[in-house]
Protein backbone atom coordinates (compact mmCIF):
# COMPACT_ATOMS: atom_id res chain seq x y z
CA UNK A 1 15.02 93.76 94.68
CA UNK A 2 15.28 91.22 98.04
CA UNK A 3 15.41 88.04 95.37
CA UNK A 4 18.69 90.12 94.16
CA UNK A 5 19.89 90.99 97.07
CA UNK A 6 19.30 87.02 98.41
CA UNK A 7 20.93 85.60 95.18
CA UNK A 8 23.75 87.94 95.62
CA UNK A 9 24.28 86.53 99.22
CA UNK A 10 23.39 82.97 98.67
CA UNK A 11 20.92 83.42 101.79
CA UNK A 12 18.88 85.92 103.37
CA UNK A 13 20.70 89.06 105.10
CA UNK A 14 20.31 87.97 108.66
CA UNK A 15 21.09 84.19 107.62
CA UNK A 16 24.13 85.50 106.41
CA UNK A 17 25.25 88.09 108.87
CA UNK A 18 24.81 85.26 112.22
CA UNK A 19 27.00 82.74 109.46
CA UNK A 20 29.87 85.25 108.90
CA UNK A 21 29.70 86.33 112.66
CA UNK A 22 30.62 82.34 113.79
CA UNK A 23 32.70 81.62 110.93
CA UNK A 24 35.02 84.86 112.31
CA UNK A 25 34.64 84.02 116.03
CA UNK A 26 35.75 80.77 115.19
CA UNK A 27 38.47 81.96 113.09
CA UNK A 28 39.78 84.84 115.40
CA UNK A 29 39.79 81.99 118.25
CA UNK A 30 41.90 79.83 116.00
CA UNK A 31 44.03 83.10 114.99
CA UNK A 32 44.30 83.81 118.91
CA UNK A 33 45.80 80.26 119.61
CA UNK A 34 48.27 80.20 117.60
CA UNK A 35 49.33 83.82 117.67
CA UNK A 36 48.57 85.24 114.32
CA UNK A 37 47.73 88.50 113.20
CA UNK A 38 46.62 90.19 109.92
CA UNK A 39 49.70 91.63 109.45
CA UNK A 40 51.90 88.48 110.26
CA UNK A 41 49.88 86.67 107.52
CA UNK A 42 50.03 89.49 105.26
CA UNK A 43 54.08 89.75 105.87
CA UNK A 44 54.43 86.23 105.54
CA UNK A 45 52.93 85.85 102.17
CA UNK A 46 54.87 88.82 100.97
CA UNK A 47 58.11 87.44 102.31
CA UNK A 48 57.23 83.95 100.42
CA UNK A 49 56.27 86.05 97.46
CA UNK A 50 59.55 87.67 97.32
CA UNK A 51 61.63 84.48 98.17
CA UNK A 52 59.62 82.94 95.44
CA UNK A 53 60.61 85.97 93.19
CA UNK A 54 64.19 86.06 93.57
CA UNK A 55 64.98 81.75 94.14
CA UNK A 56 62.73 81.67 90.97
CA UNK A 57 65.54 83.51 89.01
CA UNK A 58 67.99 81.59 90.57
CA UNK A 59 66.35 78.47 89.18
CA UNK A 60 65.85 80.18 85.52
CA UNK A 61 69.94 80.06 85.28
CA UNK A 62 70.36 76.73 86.51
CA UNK A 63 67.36 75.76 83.69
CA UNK A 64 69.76 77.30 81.22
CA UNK A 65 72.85 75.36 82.52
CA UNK A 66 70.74 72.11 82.81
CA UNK A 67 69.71 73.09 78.95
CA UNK A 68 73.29 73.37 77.82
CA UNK A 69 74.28 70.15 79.37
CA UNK A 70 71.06 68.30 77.97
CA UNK A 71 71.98 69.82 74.71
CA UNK A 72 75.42 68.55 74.42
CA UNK A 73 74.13 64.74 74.83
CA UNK A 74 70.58 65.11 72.94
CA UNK A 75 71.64 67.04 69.49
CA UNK A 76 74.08 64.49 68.78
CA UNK A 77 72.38 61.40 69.09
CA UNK A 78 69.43 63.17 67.53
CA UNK A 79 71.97 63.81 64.47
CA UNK A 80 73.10 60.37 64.91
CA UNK A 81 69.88 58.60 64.76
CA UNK A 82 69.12 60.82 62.06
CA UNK A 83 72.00 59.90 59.65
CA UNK A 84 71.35 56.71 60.51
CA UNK A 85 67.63 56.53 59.30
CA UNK A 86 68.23 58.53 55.96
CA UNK A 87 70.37 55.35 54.83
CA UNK A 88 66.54 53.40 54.94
């Protein structure tokens, strides 16, 4: 059951307890300078989430106006072109 539990983990428990305990000293002291907090990060991807969300839909419409206008220039000169190679 310890190979398991040492696969699982990569490492040995200890090994991988003292590893997680730097790794989050060094991250809380990087957190601390710059003056984040779990819930900052967590309400700043949610607020880029929802920006996302809503400018996305924005952008669908101006896909469909950008469509229309491509539309307007490509179907005729694909007609065009097409006339003009059924004569060969």
């Amino acid at each position: 059951m310890a190979d398991g539990v040492n696969k699982f983990l990569g490492d040995s428990p200890g090994r991988v307890i003292v590893k997680l305990l730097v790794v989050s000293v060094i991250v809380g002291f990087v957190m601390a300078v710059f003056g984040w907090t779990p819930y900052g990060i967590l309400y700043t991807v949610r607020d880029f989430i929802l920006d996302l969300w809503h400018s996305g839909f924005a952008a669908l419409g101006r896909l469909g106006d950008y469509l229309l206008l491509g539309a307007a220039v490509v179907i005729p000169v694909f007609i065009i072109l097409r006339i003009l190679n059924y004569r060969r």
